[in-house]
Every structure is written in structure tokens, then in C-alpha cells.
N, C-alpha and C. Protein backbone atom coordinates (compact mmCIF):
# COMPACT_ATOMS: atom_id res chain seq x y z
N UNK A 1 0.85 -1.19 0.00
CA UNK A 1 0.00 0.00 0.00
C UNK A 1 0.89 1.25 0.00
N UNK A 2 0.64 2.40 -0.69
CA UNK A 2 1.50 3.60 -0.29
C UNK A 2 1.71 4.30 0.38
N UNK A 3 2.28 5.01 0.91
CA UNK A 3 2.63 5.63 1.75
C UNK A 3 1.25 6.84 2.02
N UNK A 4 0.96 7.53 1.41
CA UNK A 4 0.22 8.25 1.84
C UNK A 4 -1.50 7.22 1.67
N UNK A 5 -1.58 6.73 1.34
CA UNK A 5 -2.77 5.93 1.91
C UNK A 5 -2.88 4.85 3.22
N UNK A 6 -1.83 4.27 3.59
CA UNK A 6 -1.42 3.73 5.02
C UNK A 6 -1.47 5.05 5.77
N UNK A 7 -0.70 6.25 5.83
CA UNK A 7 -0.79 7.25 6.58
C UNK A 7 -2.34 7.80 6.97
N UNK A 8 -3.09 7.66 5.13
CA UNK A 8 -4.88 7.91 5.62
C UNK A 8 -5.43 6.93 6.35
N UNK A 9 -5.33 5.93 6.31
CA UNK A 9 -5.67 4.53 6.65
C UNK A 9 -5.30 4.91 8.61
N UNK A 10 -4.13 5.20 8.88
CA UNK A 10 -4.00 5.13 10.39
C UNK A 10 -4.36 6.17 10.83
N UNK A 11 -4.44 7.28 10.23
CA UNK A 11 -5.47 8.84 10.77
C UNK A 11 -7.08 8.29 11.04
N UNK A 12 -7.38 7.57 10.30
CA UNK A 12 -8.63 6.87 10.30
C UNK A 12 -8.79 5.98 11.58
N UNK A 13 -7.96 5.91 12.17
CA UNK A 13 -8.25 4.64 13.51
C UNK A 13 -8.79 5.43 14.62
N UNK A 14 -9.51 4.78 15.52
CA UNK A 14 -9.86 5.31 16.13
C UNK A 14 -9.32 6.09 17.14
N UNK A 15 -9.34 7.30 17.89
CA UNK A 15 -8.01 7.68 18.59
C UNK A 15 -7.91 7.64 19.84
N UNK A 16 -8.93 6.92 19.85
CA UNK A 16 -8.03 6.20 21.48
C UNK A 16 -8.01 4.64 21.59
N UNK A 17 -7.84 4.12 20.15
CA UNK A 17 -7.55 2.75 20.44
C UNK A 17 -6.13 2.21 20.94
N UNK A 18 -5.07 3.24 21.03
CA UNK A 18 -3.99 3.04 21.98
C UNK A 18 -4.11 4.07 22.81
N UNK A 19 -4.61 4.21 23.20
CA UNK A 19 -4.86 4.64 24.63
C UNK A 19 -5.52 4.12 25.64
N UNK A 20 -5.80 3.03 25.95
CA UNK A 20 -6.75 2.56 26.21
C UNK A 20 -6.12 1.80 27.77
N UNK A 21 -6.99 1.51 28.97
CA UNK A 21 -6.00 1.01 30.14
C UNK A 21 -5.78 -0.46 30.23
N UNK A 22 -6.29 -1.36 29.50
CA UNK A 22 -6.19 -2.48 29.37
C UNK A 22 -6.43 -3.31 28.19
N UNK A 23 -5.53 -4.09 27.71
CA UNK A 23 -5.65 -5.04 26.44
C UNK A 23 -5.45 -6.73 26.93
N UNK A 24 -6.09 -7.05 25.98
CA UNK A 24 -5.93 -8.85 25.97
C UNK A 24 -5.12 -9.12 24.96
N UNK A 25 -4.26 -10.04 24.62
CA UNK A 25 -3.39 -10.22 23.64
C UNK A 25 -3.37 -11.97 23.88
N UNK A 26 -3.99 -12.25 22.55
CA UNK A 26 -4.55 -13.75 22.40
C UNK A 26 -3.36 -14.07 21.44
N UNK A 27 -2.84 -15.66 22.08
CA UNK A 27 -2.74 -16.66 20.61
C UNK A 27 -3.31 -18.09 20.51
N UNK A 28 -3.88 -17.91 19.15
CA UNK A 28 -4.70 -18.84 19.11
C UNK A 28 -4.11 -20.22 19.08
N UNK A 29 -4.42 -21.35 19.38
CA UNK A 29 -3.85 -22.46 19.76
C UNK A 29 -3.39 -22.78 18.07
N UNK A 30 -4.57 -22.93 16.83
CA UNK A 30 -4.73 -23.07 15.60
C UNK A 30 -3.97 -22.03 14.65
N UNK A 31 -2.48 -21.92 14.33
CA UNK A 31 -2.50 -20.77 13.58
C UNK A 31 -1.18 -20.76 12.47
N UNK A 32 -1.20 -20.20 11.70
CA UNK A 32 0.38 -20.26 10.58
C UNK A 32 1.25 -19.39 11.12
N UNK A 33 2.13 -20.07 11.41
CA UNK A 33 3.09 -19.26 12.05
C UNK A 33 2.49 -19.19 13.86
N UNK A 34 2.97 -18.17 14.13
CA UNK A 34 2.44 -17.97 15.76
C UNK A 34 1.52 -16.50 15.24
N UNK A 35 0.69 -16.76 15.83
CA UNK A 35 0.02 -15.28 15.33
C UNK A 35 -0.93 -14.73 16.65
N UNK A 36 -0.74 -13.64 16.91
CA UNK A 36 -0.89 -13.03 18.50
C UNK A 36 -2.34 -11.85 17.83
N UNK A 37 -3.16 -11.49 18.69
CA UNK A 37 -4.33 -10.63 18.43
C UNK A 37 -4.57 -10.08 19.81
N UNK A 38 -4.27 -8.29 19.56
CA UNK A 38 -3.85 -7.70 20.55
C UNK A 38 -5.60 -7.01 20.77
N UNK A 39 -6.39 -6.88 21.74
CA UNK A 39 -7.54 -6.34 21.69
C UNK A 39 -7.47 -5.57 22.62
N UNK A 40 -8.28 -4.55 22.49
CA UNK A 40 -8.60 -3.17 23.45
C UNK A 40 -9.81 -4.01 24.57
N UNK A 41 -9.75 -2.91 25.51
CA UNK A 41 -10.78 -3.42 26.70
C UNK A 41 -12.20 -3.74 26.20
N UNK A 42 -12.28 -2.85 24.97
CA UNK A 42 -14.17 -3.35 24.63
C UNK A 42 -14.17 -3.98 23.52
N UNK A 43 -13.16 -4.93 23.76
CA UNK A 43 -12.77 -5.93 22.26
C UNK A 43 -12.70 -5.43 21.05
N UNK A 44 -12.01 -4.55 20.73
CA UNK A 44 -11.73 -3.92 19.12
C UNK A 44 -10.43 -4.23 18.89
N UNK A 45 -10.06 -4.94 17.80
CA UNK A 45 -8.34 -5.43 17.67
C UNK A 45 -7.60 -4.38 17.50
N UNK A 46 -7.21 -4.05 18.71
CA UNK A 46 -6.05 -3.09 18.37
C UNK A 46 -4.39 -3.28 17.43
N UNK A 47 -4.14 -4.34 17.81
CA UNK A 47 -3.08 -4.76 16.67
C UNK A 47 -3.06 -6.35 16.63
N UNK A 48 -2.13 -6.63 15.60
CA UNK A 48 -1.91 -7.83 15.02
C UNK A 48 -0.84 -8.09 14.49
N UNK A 49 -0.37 -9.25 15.26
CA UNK A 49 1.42 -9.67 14.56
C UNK A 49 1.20 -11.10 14.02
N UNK A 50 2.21 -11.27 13.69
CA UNK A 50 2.19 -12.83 12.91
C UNK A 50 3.97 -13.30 13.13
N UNK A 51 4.39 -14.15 14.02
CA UNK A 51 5.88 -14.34 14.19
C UNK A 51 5.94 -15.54 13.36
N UNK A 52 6.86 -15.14 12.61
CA UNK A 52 7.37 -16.34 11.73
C UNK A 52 7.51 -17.78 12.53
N UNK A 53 7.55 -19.05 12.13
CA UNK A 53 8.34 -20.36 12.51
C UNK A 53 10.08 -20.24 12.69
N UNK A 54 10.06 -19.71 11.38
CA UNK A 54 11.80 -19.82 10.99
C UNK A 54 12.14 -18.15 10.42
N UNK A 55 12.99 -17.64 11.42
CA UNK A 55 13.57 -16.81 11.56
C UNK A 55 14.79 -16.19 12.40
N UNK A 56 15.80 -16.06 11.16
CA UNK A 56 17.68 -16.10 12.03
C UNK A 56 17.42 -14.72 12.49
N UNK A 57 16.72 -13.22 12.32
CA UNK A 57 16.85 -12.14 13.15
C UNK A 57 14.83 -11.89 12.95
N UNK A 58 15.32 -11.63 14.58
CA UNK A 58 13.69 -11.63 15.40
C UNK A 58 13.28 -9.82 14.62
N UNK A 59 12.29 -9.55 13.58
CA UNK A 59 11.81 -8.54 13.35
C UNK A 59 10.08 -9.10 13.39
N UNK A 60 9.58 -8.04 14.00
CA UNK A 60 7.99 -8.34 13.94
C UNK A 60 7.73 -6.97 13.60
N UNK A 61 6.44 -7.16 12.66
CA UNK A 61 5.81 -5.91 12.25
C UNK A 61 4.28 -5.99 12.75
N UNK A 62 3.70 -5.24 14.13
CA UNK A 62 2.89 -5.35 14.10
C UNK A 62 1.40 -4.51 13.61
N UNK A 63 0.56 -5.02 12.82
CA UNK A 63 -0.39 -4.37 12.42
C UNK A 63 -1.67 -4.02 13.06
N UNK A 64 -2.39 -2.54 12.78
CA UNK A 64 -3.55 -2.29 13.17
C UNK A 64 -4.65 -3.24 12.64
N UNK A 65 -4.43 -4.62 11.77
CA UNK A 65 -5.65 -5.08 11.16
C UNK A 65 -5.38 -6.55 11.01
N UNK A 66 -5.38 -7.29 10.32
CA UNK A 66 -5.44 -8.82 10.11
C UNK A 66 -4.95 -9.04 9.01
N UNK A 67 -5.44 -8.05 7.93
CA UNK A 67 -4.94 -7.72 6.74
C UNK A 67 -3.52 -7.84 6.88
N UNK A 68 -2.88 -6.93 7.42
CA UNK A 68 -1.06 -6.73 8.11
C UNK A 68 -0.95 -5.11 6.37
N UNK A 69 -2.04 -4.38 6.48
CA UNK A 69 -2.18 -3.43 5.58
C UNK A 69 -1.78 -1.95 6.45
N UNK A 70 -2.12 -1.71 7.50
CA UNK A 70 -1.68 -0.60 8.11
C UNK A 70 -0.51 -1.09 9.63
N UNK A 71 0.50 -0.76 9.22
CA UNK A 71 1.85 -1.12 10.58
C UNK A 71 1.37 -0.14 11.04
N UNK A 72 1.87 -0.41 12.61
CA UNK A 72 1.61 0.64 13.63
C UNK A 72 2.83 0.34 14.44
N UNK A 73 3.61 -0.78 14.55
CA UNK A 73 5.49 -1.05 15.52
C UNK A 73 6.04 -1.68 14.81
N UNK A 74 7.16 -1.49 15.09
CA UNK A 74 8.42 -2.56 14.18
C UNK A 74 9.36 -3.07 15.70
N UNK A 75 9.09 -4.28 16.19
CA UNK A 75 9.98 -4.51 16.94
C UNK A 75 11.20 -5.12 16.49
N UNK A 76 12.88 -4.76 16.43
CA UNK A 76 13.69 -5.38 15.88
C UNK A 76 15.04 -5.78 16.96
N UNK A 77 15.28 -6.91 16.23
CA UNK A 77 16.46 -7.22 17.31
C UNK A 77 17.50 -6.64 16.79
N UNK A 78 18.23 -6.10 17.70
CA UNK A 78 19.88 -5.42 17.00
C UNK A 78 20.59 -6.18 16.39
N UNK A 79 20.77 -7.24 16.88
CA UNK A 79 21.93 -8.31 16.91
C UNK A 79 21.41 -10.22 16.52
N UNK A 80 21.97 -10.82 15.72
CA UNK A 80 21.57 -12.08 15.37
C UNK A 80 21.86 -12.80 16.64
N UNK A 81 22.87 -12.61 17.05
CA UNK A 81 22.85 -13.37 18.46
C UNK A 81 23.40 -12.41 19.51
N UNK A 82 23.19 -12.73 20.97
CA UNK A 82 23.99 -11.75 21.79
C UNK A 82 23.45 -12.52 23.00
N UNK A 83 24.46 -12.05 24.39
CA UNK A 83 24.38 -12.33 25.27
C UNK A 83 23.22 -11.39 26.24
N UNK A 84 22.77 -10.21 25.66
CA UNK A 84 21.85 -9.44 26.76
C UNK A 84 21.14 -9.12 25.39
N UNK A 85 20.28 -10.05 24.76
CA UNK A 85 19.86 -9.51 23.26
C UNK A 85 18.76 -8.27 23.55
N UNK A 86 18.96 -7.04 22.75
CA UNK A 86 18.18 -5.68 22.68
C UNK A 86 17.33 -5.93 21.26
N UNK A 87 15.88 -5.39 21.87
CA UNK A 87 14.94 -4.99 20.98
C UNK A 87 14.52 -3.47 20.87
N UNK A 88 14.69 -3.46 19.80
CA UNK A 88 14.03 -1.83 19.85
C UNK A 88 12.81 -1.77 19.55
N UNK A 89 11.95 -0.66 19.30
CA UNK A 89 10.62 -0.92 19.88
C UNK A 89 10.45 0.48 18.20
N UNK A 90 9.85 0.52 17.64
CA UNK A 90 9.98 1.77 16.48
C UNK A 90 8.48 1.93 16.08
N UNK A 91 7.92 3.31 16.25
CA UNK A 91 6.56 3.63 15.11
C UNK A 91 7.13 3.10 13.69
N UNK A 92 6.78 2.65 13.28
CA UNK A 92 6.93 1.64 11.81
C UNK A 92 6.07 2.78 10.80
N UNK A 93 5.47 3.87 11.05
CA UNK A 93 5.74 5.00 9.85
C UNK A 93 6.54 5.76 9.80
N UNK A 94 7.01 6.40 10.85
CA UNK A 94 8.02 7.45 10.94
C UNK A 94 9.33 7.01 11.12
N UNK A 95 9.54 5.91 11.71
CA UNK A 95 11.00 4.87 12.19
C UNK A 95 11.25 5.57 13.53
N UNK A 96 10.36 7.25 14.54
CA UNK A 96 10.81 7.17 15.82
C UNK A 96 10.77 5.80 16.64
N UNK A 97 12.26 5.72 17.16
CA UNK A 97 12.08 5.14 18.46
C UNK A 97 11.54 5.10 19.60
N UNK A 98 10.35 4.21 20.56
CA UNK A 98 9.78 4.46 21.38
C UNK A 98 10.60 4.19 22.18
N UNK A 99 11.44 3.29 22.59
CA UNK A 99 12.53 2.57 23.45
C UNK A 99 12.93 1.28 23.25
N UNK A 100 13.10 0.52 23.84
CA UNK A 100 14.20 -0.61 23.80
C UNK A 100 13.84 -1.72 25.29
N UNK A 101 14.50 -2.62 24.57
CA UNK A 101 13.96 -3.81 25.50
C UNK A 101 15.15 -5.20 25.51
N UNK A 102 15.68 -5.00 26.59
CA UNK A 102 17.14 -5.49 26.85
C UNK A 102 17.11 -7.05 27.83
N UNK A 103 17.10 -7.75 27.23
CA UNK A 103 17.35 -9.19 28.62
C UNK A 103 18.62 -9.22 29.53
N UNK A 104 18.62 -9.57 30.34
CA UNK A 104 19.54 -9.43 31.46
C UNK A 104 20.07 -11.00 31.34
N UNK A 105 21.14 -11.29 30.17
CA UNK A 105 22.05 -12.41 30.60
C UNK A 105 21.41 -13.73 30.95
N UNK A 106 21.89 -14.39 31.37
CA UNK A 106 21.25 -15.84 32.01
C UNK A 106 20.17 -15.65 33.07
N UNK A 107 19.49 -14.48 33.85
CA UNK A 107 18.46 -14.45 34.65
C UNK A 107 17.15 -15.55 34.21
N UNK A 108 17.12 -15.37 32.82
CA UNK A 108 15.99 -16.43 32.64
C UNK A 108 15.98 -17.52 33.17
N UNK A 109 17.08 -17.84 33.53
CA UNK A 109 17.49 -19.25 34.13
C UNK A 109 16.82 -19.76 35.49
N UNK A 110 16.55 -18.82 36.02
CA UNK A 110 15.58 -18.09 37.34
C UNK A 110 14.59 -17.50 36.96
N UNK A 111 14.19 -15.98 36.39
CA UNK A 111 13.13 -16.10 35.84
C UNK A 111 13.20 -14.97 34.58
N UNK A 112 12.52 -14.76 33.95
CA UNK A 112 13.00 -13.66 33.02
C UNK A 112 12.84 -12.59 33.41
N UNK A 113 13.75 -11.12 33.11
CA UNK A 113 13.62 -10.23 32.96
C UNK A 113 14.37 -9.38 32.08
N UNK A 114 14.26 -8.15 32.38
CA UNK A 114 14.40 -7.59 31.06
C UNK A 114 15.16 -6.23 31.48
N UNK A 115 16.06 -5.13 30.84
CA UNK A 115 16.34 -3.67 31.46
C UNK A 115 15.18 -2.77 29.99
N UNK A 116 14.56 -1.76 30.57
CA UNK A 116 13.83 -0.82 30.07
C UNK A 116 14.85 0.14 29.57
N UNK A 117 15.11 0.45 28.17
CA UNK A 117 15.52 1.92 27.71
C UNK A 117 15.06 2.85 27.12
N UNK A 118 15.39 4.09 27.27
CA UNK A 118 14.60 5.08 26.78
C UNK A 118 15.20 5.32 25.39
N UNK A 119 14.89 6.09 24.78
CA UNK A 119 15.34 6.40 23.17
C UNK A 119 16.87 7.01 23.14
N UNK A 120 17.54 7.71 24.10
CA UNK A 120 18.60 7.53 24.09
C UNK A 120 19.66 6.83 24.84
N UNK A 121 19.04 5.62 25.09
CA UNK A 121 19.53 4.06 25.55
C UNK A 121 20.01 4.06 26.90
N UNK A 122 19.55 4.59 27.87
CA UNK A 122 19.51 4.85 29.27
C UNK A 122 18.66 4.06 29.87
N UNK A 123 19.23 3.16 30.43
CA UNK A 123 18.00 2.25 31.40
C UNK A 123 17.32 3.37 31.96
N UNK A 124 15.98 3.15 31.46
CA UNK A 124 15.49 3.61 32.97
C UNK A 124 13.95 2.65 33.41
N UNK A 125 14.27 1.27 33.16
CA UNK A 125 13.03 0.39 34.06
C UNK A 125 13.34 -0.74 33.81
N UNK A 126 12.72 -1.59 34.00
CA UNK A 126 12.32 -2.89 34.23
C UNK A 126 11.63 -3.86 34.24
N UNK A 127 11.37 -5.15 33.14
CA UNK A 127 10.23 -5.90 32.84
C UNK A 127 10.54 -7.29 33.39
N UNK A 128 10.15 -7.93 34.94
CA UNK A 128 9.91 -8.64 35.52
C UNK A 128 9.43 -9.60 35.69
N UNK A 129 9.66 -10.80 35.37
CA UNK A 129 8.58 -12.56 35.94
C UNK A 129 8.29 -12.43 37.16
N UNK A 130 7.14 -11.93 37.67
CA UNK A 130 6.70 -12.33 38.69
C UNK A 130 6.79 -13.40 39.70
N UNK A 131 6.59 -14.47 38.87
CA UNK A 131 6.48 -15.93 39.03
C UNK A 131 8.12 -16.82 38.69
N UNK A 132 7.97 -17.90 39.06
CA UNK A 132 9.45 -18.63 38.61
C UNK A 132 9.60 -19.27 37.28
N UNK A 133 10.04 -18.63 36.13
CA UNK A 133 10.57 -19.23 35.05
C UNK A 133 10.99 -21.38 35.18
N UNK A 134 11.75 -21.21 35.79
CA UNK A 134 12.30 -22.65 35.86
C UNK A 134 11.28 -23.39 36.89
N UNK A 135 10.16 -23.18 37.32
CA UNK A 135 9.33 -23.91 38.01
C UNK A 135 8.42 -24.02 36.78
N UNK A 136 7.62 -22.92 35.56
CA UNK A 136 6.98 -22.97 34.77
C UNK A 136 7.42 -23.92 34.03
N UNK A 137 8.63 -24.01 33.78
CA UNK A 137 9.14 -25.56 32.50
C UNK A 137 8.66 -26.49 33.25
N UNK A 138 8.69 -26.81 34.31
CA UNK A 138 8.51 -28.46 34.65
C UNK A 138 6.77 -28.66 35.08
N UNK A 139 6.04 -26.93 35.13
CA UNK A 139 4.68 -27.75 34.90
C UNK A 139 4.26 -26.39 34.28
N UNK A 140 3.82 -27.04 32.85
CA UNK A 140 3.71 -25.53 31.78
C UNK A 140 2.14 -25.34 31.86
N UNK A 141 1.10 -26.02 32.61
CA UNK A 141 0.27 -24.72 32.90
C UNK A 141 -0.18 -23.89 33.70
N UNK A 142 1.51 -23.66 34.66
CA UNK A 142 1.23 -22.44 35.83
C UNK A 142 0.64 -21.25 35.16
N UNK A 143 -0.02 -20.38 35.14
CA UNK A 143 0.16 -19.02 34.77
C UNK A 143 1.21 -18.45 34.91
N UNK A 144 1.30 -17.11 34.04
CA UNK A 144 2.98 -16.21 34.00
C UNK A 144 2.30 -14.91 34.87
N UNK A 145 2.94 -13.84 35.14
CA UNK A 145 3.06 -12.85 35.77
C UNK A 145 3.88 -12.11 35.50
N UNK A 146 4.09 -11.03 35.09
CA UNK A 146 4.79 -9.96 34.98
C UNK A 146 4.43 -8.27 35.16
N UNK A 147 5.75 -7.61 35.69
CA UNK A 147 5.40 -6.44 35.75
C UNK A 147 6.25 -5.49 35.21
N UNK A 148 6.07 -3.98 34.77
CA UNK A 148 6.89 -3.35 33.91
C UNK A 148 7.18 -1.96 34.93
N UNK A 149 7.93 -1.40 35.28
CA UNK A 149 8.14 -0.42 36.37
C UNK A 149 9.34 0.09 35.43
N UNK A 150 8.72 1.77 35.38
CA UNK A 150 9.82 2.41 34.90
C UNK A 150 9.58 3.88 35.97
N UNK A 151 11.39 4.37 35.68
CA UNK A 151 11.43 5.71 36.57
C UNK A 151 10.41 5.17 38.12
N UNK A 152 11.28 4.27 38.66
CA UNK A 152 10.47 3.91 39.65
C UNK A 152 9.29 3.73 40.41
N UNK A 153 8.49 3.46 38.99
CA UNK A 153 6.84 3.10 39.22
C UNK A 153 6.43 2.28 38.52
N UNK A 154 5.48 1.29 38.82
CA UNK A 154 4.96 -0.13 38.40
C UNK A 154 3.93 0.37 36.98
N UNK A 155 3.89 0.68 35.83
CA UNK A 155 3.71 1.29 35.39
C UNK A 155 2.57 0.34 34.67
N UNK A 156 2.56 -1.05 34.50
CA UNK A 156 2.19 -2.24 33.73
C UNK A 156 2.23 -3.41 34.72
N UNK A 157 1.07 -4.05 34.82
CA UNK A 157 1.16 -5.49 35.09
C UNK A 157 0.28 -6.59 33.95
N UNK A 158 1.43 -7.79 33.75
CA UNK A 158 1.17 -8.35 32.77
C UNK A 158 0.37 -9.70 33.02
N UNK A 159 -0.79 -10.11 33.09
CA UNK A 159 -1.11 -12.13 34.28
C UNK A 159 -1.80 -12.75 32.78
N UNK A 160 -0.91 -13.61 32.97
CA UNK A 160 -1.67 -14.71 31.94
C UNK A 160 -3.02 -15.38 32.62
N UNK A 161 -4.14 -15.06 31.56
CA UNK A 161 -5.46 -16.16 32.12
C UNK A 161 -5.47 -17.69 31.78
N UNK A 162 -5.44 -18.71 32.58
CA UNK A 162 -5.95 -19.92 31.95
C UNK A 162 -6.65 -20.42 31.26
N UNK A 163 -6.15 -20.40 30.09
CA UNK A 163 -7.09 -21.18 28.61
C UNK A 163 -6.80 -22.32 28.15
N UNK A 164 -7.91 -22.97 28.50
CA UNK A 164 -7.53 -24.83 27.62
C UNK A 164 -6.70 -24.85 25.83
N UNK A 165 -7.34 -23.76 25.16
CA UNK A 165 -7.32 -24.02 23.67
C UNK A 165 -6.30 -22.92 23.25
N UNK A 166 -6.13 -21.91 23.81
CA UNK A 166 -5.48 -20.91 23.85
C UNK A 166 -4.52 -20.05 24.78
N UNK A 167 -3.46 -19.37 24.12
CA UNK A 167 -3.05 -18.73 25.44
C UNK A 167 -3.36 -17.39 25.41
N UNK A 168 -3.83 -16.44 26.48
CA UNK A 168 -4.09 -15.09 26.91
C UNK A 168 -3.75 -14.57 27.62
N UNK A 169 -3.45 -13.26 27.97
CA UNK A 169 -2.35 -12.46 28.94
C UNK A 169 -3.39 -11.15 28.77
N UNK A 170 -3.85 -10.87 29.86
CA UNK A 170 -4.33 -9.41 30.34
C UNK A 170 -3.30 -8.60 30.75
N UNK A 171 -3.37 -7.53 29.96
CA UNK A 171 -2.28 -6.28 30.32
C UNK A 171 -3.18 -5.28 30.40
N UNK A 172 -2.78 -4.88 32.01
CA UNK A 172 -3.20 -3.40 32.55
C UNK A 172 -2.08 -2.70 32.83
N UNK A 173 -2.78 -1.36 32.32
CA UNK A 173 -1.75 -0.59 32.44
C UNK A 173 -2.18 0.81 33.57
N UNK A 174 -1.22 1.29 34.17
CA UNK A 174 -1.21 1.57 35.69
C UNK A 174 -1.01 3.24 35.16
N UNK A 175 -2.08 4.25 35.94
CA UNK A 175 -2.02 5.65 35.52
C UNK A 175 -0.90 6.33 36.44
N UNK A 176 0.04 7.16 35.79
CA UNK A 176 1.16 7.77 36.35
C UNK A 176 1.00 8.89 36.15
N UNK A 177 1.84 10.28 36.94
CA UNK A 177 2.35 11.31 36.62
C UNK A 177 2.83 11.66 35.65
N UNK A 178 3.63 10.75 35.44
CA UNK A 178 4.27 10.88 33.94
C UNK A 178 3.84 9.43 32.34
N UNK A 179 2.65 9.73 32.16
CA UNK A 179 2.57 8.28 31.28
C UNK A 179 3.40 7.76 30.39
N UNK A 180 3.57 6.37 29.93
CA UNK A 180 3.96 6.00 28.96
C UNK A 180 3.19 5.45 27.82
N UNK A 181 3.73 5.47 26.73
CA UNK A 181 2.93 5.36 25.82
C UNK A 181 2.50 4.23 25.71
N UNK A 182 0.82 3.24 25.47
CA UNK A 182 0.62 2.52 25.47
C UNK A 182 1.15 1.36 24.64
N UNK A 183 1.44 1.87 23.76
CA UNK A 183 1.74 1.08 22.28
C UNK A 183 3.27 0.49 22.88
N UNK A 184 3.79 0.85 23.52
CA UNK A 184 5.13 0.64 24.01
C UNK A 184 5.45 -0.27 24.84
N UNK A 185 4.63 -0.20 25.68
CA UNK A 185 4.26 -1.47 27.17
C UNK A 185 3.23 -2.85 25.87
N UNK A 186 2.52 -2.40 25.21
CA UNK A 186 1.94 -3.88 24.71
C UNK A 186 3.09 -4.46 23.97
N UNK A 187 4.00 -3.90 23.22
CA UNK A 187 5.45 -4.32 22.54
C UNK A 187 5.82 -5.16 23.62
N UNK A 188 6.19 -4.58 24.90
CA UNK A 188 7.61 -5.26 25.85
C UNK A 188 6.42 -6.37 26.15
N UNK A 189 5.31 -6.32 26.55
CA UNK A 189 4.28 -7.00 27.06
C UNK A 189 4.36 -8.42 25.82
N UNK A 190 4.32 -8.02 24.90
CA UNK A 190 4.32 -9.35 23.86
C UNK A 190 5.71 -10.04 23.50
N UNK A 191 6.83 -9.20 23.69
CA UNK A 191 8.13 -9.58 24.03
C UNK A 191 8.42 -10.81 25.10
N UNK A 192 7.45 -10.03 26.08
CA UNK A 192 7.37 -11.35 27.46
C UNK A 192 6.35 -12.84 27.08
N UNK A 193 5.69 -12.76 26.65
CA UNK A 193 4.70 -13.58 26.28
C UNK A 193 5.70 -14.52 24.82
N UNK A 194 6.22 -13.93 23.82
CA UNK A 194 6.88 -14.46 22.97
C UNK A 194 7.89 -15.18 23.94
N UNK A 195 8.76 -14.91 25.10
CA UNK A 195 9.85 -15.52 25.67
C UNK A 195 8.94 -16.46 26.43
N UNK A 196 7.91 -16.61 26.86
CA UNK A 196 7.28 -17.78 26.85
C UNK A 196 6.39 -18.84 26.02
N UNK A 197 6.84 -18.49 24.88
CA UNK A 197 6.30 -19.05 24.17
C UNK A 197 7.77 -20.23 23.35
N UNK A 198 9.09 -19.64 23.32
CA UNK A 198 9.91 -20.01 23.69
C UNK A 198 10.15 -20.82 24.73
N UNK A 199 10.16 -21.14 25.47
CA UNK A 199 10.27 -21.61 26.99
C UNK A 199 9.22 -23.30 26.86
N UNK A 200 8.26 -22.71 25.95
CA UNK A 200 7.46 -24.13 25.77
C UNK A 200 7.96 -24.88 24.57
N UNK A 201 8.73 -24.25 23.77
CA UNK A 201 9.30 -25.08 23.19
C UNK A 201 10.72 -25.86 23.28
């Protein structure tokens, strides 16, 4: 699609479908590839990714539609391999950076987490397993837990719901002094959910 009709196309969305204080972000048990469906609190799909099977560098483009016709993030990994692997987090029209999303080394090993950066690559937070990573492998249908705290406030909490056929993760997001942008926390939020989705395999 071209550029200035994707641009009409996302002026057209509704404008507070990222804004919104809580999303569900489904994957369906049935699907090509892994394919995640991000919904707003009064069920309107707010975005839609599709993660490849086979892929040597982790890029996801996620879309406002099903179609995959209007991008709204580009999450990309810096590096094909690395020991603290960084994601950056990008509006996928303009290429601004929202921030970055950093694993902390072998912690997964214990449980996952993550360092929060801002656009000019300054930690400043933190995306947390609640729960124990290495207790979840040996019985995979504990629920997950996570929380996202930046500039020293809990800013996001992430709880997987129990689904026989599917997996689902309610993300609320927590009102601050200083907000962050929604679209930014559902990125790191599906980041966490993808590293468990990993973990089951």
C-alpha cells in the first residue's frame, strides 16, 4: 500500500484505540506461524502480529488489522545473536524510536527479565517474571506474571489467564504522573509472552 494511503488509513483509527487502560493479547492455539491478536478493553483489535516459525533475526511488524495493511510497531532485534539480546521498539511509519527492550544475561534461568531503555539508551526500568521461570518448565500450565516499572513506578502489570485451547495475557496498564505510551508497554508486554512461548518449546 503507499505511503500516503497507510498514513490515511492510520489517521482513520480510532483515537483512542492506543490509549486505552487495558488489552488482551490472544494466541490462538490453531494458527500459521504464531500469530498473536492484541484487543482493546471493549474488544476492538487493536493490533496484530504474525511471528514467523523460521527466523535467524527476530523482526515483527505489528499491524492495526489482520490484513497486516496498516503497521503501527516494528519490533527489531539489533543483533543475530547476543548475550543481553536488545529490541528496539519503532513507530513503523516514521521509524521514531519508542525505546528498547534489553534481557539481562542468564536471569531467565531463574526467571525472566528484562532492562527498560529510553530512546537515548539509558535504562530507565524494568520488565519482571513475577512468578518462577524454571518452576513454569517443569509444569507448563502455571500461569505467567509480569510487571513493567519504569522511573520507579509499576507502570504495567502483565497475568496470563488460563485457557484450555489458547493462550491469553491481560495487560493493565497503571495511571502515572508521567505516562507512557501505550503502544510501548503492549510491545515489551508481547516480548514477554513471545519468551514464553519459547520456553514451551
Amino acid at each position: 500500500m503507499p505511503a500516503d494511503l497507510i498514513a490515511a488509513a492510520r489517521d482513520a483509527l480510532p483515537p483512542d484505540l492506543y490509549q486505552r487502560a487495558n488489552y488482551r493479547i490472544v494466541r490462538p492455539f490453531f494458527s500459521l506461524g504464531r500469530a498473536y491478536y492484541v484487543y482493546a478493553e471493549d474488544g476492538r483489535l487493536a493490533l496484530f502480529v504474525r511471528h514467523p516459525l523460521l527466523s535467524l533475526r527476530e523482526r515483527l511488524l505489528l499491524y492495526a488489522d489482520e490484513d497486516e495493511s496498516i503497521p503501527i510497531l516494528e519490533v527489531r532485534a539489533r543483533q543475530l545473536i547476543s548475550f543481553n539480546r536488545c529490541h528496539d521498539v519503532l513507530d513503523a511509519f516514521s521509524g521514531v524510536r519508542l525505546g528498547s527492550v534489553r534481557t539481562r544475561g542468564l536471569s531467565f534461568l531463574y526467571r525472566d527479565a528484562w532492562d527498560i531503555l529510553d530512546p537515548e539508551d539509558r535504562v530507565c526500568g524494568e520488565m519482571v517474571e513475577d512468578t518462577l521461570s524454571w518452576l513454569r518448565r517443569l509444569i507448563h500450565f502455571l500461569p505467567g506474571r509480569h510487571h513493567i516499572e519504569i522511573g520507579g513506578q509499576v507502570v504495567a502489570r502483565l497475568t496470563q489467564a488460563f485457557r484450555f485451547f489458547r493462550k491469553e495475557f491481560l495487560l493493565e496498564i497503571i495511571p502515572t504522573d508521567d505516562p507512557v505510551d501505550p503502544r510501548f508497554l503492549v510491545a515489551c508486554a508481547l516480548l514477554a509472552v513471545l519468551a514464553d512461548a519459547r520456553r514451551e518449546s
